[in-house]
PDB file of N, CA and C in Angstrom:
ATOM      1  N   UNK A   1     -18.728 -18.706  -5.200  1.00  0.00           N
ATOM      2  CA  UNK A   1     -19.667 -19.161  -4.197  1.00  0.00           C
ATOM      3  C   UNK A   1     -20.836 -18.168  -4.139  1.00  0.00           C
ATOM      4  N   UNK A   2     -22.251 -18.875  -3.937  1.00  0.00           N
ATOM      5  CA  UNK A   2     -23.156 -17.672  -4.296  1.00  0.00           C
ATOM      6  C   UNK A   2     -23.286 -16.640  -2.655  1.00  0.00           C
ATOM      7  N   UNK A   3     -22.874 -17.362  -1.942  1.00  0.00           N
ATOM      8  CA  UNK A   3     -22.543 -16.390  -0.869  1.00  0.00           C
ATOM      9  C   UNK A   3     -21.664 -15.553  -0.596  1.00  0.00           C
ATOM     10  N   UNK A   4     -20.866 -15.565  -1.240  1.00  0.00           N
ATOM     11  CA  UNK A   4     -19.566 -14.764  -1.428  1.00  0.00           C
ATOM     12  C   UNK A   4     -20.303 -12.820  -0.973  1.00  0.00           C
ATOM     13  N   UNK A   5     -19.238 -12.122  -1.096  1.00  0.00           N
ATOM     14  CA  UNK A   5     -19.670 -10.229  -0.470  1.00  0.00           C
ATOM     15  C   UNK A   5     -18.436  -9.758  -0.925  1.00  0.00           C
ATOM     16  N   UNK A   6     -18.368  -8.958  -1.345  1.00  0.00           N
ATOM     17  CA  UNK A   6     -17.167  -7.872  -1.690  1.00  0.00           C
ATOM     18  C   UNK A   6     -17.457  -6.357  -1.666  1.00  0.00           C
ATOM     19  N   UNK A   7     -16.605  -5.595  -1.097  1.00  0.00           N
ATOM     20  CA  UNK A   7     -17.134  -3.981  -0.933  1.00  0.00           C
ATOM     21  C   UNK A   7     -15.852  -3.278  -1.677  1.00  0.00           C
ATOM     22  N   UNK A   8     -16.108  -2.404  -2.120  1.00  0.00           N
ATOM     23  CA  UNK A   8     -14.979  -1.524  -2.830  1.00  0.00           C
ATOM     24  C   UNK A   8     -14.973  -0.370  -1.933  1.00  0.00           C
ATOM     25  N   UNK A   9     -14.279  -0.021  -1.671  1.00  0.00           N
ATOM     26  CA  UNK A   9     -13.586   1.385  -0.822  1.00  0.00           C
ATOM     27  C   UNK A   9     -12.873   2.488  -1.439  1.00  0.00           C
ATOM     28  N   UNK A  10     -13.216   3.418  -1.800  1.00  0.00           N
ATOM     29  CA  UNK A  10     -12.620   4.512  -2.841  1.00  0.00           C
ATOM     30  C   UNK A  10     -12.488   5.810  -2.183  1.00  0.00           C
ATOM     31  N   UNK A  11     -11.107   5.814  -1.626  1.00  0.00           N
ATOM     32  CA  UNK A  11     -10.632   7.284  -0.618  1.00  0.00           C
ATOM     33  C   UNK A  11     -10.116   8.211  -1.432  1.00  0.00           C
ATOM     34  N   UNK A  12     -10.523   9.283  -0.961  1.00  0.00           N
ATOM     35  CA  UNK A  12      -9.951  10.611  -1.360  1.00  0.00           C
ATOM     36  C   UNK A  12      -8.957  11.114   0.251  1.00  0.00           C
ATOM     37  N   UNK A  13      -8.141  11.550  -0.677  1.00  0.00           N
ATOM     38  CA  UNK A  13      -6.913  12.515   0.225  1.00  0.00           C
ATOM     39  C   UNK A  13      -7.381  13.935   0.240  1.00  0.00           C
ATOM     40  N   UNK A  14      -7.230  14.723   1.316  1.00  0.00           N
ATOM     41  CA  UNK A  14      -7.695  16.013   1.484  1.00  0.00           C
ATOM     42  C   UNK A  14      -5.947  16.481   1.569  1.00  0.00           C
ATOM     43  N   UNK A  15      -5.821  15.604   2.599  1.00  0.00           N
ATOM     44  CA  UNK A  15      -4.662  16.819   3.685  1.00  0.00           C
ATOM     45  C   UNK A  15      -3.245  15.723   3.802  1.00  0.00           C
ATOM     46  N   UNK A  16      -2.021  15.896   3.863  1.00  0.00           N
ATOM     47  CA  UNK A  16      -1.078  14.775   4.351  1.00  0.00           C
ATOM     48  C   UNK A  16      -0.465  15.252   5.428  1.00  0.00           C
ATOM     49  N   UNK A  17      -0.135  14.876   6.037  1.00  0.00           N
ATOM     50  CA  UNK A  17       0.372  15.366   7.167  1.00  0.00           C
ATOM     51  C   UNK A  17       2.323  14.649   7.199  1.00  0.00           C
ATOM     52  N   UNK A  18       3.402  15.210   6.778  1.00  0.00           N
ATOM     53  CA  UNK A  18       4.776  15.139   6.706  1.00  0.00           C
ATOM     54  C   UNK A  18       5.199  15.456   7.950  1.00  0.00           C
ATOM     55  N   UNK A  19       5.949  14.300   8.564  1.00  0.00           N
ATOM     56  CA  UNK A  19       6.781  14.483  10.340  1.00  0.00           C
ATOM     57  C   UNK A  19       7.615  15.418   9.841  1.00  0.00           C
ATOM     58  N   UNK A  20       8.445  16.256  11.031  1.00  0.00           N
ATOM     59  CA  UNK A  20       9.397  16.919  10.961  1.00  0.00           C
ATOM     60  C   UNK A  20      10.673  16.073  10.416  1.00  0.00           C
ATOM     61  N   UNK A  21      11.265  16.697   9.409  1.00  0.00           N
ATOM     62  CA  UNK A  21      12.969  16.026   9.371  1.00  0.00           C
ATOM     63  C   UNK A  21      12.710  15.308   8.204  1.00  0.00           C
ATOM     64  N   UNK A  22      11.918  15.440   6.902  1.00  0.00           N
ATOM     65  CA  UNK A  22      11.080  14.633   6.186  1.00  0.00           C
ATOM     66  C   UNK A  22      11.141  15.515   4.854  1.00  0.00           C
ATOM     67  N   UNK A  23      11.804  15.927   3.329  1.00  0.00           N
ATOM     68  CA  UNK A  23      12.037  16.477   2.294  1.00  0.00           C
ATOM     69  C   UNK A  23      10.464  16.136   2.328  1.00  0.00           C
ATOM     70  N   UNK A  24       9.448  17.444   1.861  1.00  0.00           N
ATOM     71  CA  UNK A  24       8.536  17.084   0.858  1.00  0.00           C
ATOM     72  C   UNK A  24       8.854  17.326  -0.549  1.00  0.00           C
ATOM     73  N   UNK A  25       9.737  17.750  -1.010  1.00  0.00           N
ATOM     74  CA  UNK A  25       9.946  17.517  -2.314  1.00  0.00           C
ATOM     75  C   UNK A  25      10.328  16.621  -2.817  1.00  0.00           C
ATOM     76  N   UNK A  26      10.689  15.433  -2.119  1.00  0.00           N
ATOM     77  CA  UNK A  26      11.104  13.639  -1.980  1.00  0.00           C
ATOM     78  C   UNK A  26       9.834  12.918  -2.225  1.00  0.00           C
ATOM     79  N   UNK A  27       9.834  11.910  -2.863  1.00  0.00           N
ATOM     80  CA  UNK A  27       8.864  10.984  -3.710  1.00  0.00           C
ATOM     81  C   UNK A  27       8.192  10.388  -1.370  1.00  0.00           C
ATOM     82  N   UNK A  28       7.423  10.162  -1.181  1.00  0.00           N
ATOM     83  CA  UNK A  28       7.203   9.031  -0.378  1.00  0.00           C
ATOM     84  C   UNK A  28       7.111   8.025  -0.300  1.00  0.00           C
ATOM     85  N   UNK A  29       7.442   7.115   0.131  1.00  0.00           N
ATOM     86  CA  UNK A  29       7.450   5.530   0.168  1.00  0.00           C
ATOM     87  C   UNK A  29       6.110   4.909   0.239  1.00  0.00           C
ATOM     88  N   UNK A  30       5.611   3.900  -0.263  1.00  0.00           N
ATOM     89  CA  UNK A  30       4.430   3.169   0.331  1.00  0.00           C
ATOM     90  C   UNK A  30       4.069   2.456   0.396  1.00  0.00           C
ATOM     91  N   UNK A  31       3.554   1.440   1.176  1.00  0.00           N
ATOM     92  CA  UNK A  31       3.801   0.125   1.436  1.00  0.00           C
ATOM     93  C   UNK A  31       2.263  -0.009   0.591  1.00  0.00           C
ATOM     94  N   UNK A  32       2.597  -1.341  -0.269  1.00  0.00           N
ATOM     95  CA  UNK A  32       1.078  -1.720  -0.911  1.00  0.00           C
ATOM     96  C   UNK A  32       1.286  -3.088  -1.400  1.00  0.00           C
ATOM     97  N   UNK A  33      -0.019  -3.466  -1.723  1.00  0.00           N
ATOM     98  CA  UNK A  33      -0.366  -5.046  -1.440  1.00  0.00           C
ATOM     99  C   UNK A  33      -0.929  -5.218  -2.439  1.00  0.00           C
ATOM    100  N   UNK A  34      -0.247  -6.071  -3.802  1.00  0.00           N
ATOM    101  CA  UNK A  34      -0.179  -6.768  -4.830  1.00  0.00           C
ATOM    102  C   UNK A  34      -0.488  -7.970  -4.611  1.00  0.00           C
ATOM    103  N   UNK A  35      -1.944  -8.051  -4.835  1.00  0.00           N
ATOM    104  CA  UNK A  35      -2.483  -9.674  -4.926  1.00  0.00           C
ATOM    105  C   UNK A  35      -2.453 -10.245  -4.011  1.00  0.00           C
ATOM    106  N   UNK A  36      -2.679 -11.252  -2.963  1.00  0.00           N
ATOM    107  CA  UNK A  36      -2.571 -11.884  -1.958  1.00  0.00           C
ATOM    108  C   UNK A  36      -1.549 -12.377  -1.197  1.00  0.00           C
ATOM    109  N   UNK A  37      -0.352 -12.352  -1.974  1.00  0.00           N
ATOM    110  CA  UNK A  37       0.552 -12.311  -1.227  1.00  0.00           C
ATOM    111  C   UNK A  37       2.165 -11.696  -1.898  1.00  0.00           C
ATOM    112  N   UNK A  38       2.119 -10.530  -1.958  1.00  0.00           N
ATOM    113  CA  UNK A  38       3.144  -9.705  -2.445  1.00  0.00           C
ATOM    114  C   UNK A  38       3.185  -8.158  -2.241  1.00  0.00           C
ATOM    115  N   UNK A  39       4.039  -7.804  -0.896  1.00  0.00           N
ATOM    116  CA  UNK A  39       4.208  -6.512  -0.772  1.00  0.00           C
ATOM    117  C   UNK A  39       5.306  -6.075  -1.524  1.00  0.00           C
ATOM    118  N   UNK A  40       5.278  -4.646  -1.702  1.00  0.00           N
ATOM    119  CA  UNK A  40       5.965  -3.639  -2.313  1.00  0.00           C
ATOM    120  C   UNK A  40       6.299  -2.193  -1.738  1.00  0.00           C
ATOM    121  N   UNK A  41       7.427  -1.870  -1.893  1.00  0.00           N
ATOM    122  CA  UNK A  41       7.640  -0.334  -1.350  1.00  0.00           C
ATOM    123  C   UNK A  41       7.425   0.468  -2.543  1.00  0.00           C
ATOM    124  N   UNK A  42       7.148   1.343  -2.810  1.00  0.00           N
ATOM    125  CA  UNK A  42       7.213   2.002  -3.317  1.00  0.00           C
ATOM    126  C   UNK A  42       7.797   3.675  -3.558  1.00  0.00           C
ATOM    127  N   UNK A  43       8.708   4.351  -4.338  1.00  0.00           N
ATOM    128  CA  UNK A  43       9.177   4.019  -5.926  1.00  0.00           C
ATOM    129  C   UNK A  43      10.245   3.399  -5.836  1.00  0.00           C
ATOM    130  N   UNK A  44      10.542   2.293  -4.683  1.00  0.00           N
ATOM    131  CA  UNK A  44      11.675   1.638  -4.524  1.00  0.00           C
ATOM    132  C   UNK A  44      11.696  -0.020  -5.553  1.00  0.00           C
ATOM    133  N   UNK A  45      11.908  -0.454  -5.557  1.00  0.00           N
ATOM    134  CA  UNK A  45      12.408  -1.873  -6.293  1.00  0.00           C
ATOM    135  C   UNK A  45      11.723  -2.831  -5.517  1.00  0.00           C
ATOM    136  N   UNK A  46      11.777  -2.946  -3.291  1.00  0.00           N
ATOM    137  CA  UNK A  46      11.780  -3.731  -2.731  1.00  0.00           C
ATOM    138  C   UNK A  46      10.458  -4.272  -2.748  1.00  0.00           C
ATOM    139  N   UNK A  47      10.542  -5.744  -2.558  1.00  0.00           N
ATOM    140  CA  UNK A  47       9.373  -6.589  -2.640  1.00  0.00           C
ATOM    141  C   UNK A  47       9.560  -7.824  -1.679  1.00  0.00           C
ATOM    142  N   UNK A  48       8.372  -8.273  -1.032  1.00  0.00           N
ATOM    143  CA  UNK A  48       8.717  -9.376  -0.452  1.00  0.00           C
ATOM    144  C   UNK A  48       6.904  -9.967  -0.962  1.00  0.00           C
ATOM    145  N   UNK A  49       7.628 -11.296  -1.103  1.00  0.00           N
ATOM    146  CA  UNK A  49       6.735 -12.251  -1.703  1.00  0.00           C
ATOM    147  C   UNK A  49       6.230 -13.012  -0.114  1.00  0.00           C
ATOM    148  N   UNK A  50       4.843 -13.415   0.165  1.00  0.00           N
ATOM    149  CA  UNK A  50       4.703 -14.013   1.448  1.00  0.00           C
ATOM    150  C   UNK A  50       4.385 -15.446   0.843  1.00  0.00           C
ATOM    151  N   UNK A  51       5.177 -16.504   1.412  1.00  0.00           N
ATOM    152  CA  UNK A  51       4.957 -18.090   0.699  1.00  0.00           C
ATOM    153  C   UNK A  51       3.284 -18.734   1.225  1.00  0.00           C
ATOM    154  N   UNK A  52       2.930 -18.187   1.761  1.00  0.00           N
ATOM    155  CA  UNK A  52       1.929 -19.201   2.537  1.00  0.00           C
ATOM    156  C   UNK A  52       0.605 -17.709   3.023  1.00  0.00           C
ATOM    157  N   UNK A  53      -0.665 -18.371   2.572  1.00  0.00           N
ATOM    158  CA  UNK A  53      -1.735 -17.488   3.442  1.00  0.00           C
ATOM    159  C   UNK A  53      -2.157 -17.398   4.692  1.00  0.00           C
ATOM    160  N   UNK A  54      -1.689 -16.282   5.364  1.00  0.00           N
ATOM    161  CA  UNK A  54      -1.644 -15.900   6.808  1.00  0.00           C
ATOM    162  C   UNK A  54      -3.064 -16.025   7.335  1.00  0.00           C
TER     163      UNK A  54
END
């Protein structure tokens, strides 16, 4: 569509901040969003597929 807009967003990490009770020498988990409808944990396996656009 010639109206269409898209922005790219490109973050840098400085600092993380780890709660108490929390290995940092342990991988972290992270929730991320594969395509429009497919989350993922991450370095875990789990995935949930969403059937329908919210």
């Amino acid at each position: 569509m010639p109206h269409d807009k898209a922005k790219l967003a490109i973050l840098r990490l400085s600092d993380i901040l780890i709660p108490g009770g929390l290995d940092d020498a342990q991988p972290a988990h992270i929730l991320c969003q594969h395509g429009l409808n497919r989350l993922m944990a991450t370095p875990t396996e789990w995935h949930y597929n969403i059937d329908r656009n919210v």
